[in-house]
Protein backbone atom coordinates (compact mmCIF):
# COMPACT_ATOMS: atom_id res chain seq x y z
CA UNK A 1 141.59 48.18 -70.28
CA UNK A 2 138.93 46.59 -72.45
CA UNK A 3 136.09 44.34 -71.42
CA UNK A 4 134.77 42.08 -74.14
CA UNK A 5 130.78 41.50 -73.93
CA UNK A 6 127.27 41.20 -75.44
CA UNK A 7 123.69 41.91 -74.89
CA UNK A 8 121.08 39.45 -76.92
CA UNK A 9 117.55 39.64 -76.44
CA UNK A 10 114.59 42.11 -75.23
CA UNK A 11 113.37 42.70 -71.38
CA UNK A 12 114.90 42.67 -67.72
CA UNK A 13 118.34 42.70 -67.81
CA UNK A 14 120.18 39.67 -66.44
CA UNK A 15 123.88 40.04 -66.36
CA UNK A 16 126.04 36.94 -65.95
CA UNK A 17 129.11 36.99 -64.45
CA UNK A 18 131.83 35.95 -66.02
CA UNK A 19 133.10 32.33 -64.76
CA UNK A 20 136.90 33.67 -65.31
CA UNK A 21 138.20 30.01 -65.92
CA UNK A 22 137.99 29.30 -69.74
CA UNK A 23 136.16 32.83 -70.28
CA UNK A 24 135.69 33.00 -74.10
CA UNK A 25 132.56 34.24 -75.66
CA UNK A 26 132.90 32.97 -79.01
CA UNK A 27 132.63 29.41 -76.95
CA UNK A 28 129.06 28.31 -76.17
CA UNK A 29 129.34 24.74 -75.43
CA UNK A 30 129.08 25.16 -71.00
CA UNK A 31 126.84 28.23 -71.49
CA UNK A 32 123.45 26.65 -72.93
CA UNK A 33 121.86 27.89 -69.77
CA UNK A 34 122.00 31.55 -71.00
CA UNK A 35 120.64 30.84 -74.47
CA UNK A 36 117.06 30.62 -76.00
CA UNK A 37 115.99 27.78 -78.36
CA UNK A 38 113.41 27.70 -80.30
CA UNK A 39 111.58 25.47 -78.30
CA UNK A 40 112.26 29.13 -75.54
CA UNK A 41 114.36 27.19 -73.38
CA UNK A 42 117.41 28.60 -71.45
CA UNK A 43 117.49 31.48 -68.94
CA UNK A 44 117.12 34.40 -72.08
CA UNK A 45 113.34 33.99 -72.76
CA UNK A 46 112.05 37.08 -72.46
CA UNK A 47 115.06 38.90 -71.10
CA UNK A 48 118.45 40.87 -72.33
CA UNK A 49 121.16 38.55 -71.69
CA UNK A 50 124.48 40.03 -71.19
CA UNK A 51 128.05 38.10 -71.04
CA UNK A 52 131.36 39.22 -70.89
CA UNK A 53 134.47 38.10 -70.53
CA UNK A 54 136.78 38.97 -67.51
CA UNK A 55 139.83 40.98 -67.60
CA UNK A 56 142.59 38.70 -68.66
CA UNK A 57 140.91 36.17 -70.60
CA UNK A 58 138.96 35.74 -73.62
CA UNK A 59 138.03 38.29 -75.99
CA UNK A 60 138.94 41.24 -73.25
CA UNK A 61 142.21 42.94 -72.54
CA UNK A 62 144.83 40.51 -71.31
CA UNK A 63 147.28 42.70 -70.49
CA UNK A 64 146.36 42.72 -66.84
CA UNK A 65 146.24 39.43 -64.53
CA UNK A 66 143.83 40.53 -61.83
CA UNK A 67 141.44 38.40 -60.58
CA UNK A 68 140.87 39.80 -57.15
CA UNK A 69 137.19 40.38 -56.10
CA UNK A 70 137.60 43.88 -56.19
CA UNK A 71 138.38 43.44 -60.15
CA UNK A 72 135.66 41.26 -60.78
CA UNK A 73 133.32 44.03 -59.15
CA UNK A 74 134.89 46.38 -61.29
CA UNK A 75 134.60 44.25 -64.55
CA UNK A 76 130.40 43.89 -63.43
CA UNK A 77 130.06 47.66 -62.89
CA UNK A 78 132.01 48.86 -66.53
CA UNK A 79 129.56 46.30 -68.15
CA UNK A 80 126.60 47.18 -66.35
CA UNK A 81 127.19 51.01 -66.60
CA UNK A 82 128.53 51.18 -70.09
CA UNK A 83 125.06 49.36 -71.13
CA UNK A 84 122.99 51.48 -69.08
CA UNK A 85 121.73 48.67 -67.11
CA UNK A 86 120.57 50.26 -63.49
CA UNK A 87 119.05 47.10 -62.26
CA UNK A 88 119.15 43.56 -62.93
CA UNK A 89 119.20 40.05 -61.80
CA UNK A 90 123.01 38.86 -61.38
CA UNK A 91 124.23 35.21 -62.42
CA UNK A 92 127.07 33.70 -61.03
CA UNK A 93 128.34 29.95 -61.81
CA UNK A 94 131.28 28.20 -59.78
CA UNK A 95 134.12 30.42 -59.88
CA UNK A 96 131.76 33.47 -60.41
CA UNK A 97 129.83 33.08 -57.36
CA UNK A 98 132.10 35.03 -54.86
CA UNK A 99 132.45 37.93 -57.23
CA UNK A 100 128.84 38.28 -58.09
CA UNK A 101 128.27 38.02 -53.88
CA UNK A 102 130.56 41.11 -53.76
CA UNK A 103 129.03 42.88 -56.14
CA UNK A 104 125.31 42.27 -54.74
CA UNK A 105 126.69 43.20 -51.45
CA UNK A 106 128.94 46.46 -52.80
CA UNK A 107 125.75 47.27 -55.12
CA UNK A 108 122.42 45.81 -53.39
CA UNK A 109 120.78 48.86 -54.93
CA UNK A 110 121.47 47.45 -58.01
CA UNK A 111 120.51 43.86 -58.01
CA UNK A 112 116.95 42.85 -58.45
CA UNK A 113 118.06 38.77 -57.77
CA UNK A 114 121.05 36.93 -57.11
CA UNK A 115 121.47 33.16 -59.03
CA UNK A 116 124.00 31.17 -58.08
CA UNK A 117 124.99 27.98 -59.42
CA UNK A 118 127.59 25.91 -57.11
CA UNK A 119 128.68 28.65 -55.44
CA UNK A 120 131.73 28.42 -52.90
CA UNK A 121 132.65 31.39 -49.93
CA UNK A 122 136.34 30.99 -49.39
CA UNK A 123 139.01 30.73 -52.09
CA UNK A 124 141.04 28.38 -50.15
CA UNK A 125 138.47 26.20 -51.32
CA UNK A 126 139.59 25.91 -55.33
CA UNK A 127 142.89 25.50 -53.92
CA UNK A 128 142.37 22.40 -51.34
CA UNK A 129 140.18 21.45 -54.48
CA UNK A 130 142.52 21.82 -57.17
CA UNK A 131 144.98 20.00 -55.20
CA UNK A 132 143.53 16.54 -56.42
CA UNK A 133 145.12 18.07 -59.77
CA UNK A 134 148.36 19.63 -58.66
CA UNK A 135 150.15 17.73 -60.84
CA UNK A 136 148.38 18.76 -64.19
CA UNK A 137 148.20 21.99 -63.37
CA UNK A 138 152.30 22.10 -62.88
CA UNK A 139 152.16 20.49 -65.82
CA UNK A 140 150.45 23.30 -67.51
CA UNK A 141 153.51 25.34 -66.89
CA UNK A 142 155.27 23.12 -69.02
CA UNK A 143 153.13 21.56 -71.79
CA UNK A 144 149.95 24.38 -71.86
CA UNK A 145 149.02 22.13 -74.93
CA UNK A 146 148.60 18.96 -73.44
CA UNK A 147 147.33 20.05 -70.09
CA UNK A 148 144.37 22.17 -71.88
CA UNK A 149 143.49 18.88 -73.82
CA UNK A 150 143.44 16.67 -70.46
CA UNK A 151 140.84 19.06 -68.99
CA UNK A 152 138.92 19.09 -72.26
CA UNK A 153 139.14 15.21 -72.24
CA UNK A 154 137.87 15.85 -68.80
CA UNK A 155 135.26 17.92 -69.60
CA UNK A 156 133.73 15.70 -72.21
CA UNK A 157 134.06 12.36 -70.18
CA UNK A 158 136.81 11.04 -72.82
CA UNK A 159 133.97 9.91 -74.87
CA UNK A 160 134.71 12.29 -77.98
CA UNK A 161 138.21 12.83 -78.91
CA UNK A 162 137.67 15.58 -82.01
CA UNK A 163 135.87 17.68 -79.60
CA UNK A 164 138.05 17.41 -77.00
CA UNK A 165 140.69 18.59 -79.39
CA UNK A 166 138.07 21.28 -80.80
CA UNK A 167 137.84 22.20 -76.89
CA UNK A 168 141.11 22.21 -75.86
CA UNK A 169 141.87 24.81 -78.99
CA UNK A 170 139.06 26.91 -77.40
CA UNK A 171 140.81 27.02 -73.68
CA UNK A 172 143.68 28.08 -74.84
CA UNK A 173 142.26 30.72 -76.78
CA UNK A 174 140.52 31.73 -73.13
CA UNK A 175 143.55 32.01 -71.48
CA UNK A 176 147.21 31.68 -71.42
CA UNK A 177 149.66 29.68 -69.03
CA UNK A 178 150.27 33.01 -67.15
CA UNK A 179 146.46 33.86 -66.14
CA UNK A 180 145.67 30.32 -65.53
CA UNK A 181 148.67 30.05 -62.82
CA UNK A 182 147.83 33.96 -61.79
CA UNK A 183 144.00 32.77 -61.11
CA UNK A 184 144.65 30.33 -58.95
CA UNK A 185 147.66 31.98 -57.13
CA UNK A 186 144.95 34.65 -56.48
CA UNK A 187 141.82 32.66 -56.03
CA UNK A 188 142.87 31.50 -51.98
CA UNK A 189 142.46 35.34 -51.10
CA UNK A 190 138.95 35.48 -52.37
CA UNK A 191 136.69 35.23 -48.68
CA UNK A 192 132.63 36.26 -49.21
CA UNK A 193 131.71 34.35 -45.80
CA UNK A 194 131.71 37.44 -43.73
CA UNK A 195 129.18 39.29 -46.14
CA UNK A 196 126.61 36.78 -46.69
CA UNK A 197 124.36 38.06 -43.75
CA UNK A 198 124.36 41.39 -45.73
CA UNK A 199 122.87 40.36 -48.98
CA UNK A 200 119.61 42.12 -49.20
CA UNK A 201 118.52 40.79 -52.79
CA UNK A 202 116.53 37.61 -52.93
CA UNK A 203 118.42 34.97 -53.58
CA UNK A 204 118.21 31.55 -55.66
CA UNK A 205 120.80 29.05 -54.79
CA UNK A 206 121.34 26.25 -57.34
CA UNK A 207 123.44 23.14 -57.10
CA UNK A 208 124.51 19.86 -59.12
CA UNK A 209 126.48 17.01 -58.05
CA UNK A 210 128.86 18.28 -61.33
CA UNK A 211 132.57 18.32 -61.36
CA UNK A 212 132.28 16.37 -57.28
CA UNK A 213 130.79 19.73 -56.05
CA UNK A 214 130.76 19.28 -52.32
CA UNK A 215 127.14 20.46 -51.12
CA UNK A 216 128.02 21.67 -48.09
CA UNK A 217 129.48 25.04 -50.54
CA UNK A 218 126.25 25.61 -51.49
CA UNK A 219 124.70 24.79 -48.16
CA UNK A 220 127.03 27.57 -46.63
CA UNK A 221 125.75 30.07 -48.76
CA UNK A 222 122.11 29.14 -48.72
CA UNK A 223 121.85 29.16 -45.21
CA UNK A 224 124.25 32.44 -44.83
CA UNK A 225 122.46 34.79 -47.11
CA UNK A 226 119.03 35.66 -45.13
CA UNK A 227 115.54 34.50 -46.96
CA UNK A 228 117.85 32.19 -49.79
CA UNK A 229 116.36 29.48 -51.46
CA UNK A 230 117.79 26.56 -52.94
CA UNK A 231 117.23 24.65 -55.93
CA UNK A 232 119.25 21.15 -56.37
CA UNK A 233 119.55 18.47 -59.13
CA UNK A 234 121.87 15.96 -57.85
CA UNK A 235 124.45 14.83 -60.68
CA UNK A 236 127.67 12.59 -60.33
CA UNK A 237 128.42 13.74 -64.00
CA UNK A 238 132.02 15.18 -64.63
CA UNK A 239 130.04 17.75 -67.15
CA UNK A 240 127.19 20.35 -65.74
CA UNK A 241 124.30 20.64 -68.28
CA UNK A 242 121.13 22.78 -67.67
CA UNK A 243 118.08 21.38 -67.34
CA UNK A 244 114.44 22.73 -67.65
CA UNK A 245 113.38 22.47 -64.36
CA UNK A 246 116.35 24.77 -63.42
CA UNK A 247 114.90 26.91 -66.29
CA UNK A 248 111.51 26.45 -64.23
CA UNK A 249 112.89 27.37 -61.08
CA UNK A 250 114.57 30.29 -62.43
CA UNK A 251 112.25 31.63 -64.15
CA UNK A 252 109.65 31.16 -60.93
CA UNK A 253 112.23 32.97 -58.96
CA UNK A 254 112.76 35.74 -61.08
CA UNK A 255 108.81 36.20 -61.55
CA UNK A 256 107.98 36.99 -58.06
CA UNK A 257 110.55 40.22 -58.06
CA UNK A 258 111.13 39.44 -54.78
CA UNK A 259 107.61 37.89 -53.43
CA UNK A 260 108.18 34.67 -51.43
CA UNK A 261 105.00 33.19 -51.81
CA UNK A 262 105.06 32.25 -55.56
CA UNK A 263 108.44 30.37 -55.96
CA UNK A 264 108.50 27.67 -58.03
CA UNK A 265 107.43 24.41 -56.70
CA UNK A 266 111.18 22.76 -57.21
CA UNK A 267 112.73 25.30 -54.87
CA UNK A 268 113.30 24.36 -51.64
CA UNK A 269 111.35 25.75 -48.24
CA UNK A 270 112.45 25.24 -44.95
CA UNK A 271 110.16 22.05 -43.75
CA UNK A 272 109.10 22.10 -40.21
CA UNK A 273 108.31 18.50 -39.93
CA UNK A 274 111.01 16.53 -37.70
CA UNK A 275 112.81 13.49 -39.32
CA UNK A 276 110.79 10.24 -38.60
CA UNK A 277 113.17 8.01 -40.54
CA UNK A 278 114.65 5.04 -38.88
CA UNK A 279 118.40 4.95 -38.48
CA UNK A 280 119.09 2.49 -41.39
CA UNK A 281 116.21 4.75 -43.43
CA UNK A 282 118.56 8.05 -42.52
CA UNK A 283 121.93 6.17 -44.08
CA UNK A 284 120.30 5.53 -47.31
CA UNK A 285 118.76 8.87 -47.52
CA UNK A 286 122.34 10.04 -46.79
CA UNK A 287 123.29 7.63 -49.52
CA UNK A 288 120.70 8.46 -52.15
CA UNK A 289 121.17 12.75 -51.43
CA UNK A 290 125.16 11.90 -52.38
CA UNK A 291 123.50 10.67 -56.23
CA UNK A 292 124.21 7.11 -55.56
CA UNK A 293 122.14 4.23 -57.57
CA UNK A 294 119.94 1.67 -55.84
CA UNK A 295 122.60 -0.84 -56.64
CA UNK A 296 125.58 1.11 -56.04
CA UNK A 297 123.42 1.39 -52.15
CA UNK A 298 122.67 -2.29 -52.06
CA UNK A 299 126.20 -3.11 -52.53
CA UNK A 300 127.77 -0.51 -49.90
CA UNK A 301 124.96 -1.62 -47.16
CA UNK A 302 125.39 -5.47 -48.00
CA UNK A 303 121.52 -5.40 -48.93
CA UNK A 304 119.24 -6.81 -51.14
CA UNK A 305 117.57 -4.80 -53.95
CA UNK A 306 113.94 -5.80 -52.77
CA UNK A 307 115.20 -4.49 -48.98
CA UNK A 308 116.52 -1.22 -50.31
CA UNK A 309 113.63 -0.62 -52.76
CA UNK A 310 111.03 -1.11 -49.45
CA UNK A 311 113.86 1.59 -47.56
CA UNK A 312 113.11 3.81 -50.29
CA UNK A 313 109.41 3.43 -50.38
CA UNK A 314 109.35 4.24 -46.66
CA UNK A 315 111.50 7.29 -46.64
CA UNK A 316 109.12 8.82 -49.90
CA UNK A 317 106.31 8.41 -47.56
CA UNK A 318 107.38 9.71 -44.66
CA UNK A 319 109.13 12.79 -46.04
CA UNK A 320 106.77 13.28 -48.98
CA UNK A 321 108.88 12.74 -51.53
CA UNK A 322 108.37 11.54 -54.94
CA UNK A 323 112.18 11.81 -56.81
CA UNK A 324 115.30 11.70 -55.80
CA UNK A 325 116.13 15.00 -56.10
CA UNK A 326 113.11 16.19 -53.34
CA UNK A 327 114.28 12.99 -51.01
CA UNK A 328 118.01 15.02 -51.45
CA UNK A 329 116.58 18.23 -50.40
CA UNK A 330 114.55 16.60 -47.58
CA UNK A 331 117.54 15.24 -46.17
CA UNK A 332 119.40 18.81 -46.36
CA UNK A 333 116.33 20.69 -44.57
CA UNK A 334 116.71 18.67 -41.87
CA UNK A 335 120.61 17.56 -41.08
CA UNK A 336 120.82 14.06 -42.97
CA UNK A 337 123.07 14.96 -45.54
C-alpha cells in the first residue's frame, strides 16, 4: 500500500493528520491553516509541515477501505518513519482527532504536542450526526455526482456556484462512493474516551461553532486529557476558516515545549472565581457562548436591545471579559454553557 504525502518548510516537524473525509492534497481550499503566506501566517512558519492523505482516498492507494483507528495509526507511523521524523507536534481536525488521540496515546514518546481542532471521542457520534443527512448520503449511493455537489454547495454557503462545481470535482477525486459509505459504516466503532486520561503530551484543544459542532465534543476531551487547554472562537458559519489568533495560540502553545506558564493569552485556564451572575445574566451568557447576536437574544428573551446591552455590560464586568469569545469560555470554566 502507498501513502501519498509532503513535507514543505524548515524546523520542528508538525505532522497533520489526515482528516480522511475529502482527503486530497492537490486541494488546499479547507487547509489554509497549514500554509504560510507571505504576510507568515498559518501554522508552517518556521516549521516542516507534513500532510498526507489516508489510505483509501486521495492521492494514496485506494485499493484498501480501512479506516479503523488502528489504520490511521498505521498511516501516521509509515509517514512519520519513512521521513525520519522521531518527534513532533501532531494535528488533528474533526474526523482526525480520534486517530491522532490513538496515536499520541500508542506513541507518547513520540509526540512533542497534541492540536486538536473540534475533536469528538466516540464514533457513534458522526453517525447520530450524520443522521440529519441520511438522506443525501443514501443518495450518494445513487447519484455520487449530485450528492458531492450538495455538500460542496454546503460547504461554500450556496453563495458561489462555479466553485461549488470546481469543489464538488475535487471530492470526488478524494474519494469514491465505496470509501465514503465504508467511512462511515466504520466510523461508529472508533471509541478514544477510555484513553484520554493517558495522554501524556501537552495538549491544545481548539474549537469553532463550524459545521453546528456541539461543544460539549470538545469539552469531553479537554477536560479528559490531564493538563489540556482549550482555545475557542465561537462561529455559527457552515465553513471553518483559520484565524490568526488560532495561529497565536498555536504558536504560544507550541513555544513553551511543554511549559505551562507561557501559553498564549487566548487559551483558556481553569478560573477559580465562582459565578456571580444573576440568573437572567447566566441565560444570556448561555445564549451569547452558543454564537447568538444581541438581536437574535433580544428576540428569544422578549427584551429590549438597551436591556440586553446593560446584561452584557454586567456579565463583562463581573467575569472579566472583554469579547465574546472570553465571555464563551467564562461560561465553560464554570458550568454555564
Amino acid at each position: 500500500m502507498r501513502i501519498a504525502y509532503y513535507a514543505m518548510g524548515e524546523g520542528p516537524a508538525i505532522v497533520c493528520a489526515s482528516n480522511v473525509v475529502w482527503s486530497h492534497l492537490g486541494y488546499q481550499v479547507s487547509f489554509r491553516e497549514y500554509h504560510r503566506s507571505r504576510h507568515g501566517q498559518g501554522l508552517g512558519r518556521g516549521r516542516t509541515v507534513v500532510r498526507y492523505d489516508a489510505r483509501g482516498t486521495g492521492l494514496s492507494d485506494r485499493s484498501m477501505l480501512d479506516f479503523s483507528l488502528e489504520a490511521q495509526v498505521s498511516d501516521i507511523s509509515a509517514v512519520a518513519d519513512h521521513l525520519g521524523i522521531d518527534r513532533f507536534a501532531l494535528f488533528g481536525r474533526s474526523q482526525a482527532t480520534p486517530g491522532a488521540i490513538s496515536y499520541a496515546h500508542r506513541f507518547p514518546q513520540r509526540v512533542s504536542h497534541l492540536l486538536l481542532l473540534n475533536p469528538f471521542t466516540n464514533g457513534t457520534y458522526n453517525v447520530e450526526r450524520s443522521d440529519r443527512f441520511r438522506s443525501q448520503r443514501e443518495a450518494a449511493a445513487q447519484n455520487w455526482e449530485e450528492y458531492t455537489l450538495i455538500s460542496a454547495s454546503v460547504g461554500t454557503s450556496f453563495e458561489d456556484s462555479e466553485q461549488a462545481r470546481t469543489l464538488a470535482s475535487w471530492f470526488r477525486q478524494a474519494m469514491t462512493p465505496e470509501s465514503f459509505q465504508a467511512f462511515w459504516e466504520q466510523a461508529v466503532q472508533w471509541e478514544v474516551a477510555s484513553i484520554l486520561q493517558e495522554i501524556q503530551a501537552p495538549t491544545l484543544v481548539l474549537y469553532s461553532g463550524a459545521f453546528n459542532y456541539p461543544i460539549e465534543q470538545a469539552r469531553e476531551v479537554a477536560t479528559g486529557i490531564p493538563n489540556a487547554s482549550m482555545f475557542i472562537k465561537p462561529s455559527r458559519s457552515s465553513y471553518y476558516f483559520w484565524s490568526d489568533d488560532e495561529t497565536k495560540a498555536v504558536e504560544g502553545f507550541l513555544a513553551t515545549e511543554g511549559k505551562r506558564d507561557s501559553l498564549a493569552s487566548a487559551v483558556v485556564r481553569p478560573d477559580p472565581r465562582p459565578s456571580v451572575l444573576t440568573p437572567r445574566e447566566a441565560e444570556i451568557l448561555r445564549l451569547i457562548a452558543n454564537g447568538r447576536s444581541s438581536s437574535e437574544i433580544s428576540h428569544n428573551l422578549t427584551l429590549g436591545g438597551r436591556t440586553v446591552g446593560r446584561h452584557i455590560t454586567n456579565i463583562y464586568a463581573k467575569s472579566g471579559a472583554r469579547t465574546r469569545a472570553v465571555a464563551t469560555a467564562y461560561a465553560i470554566r464554570n458550568g454555564l454553557a
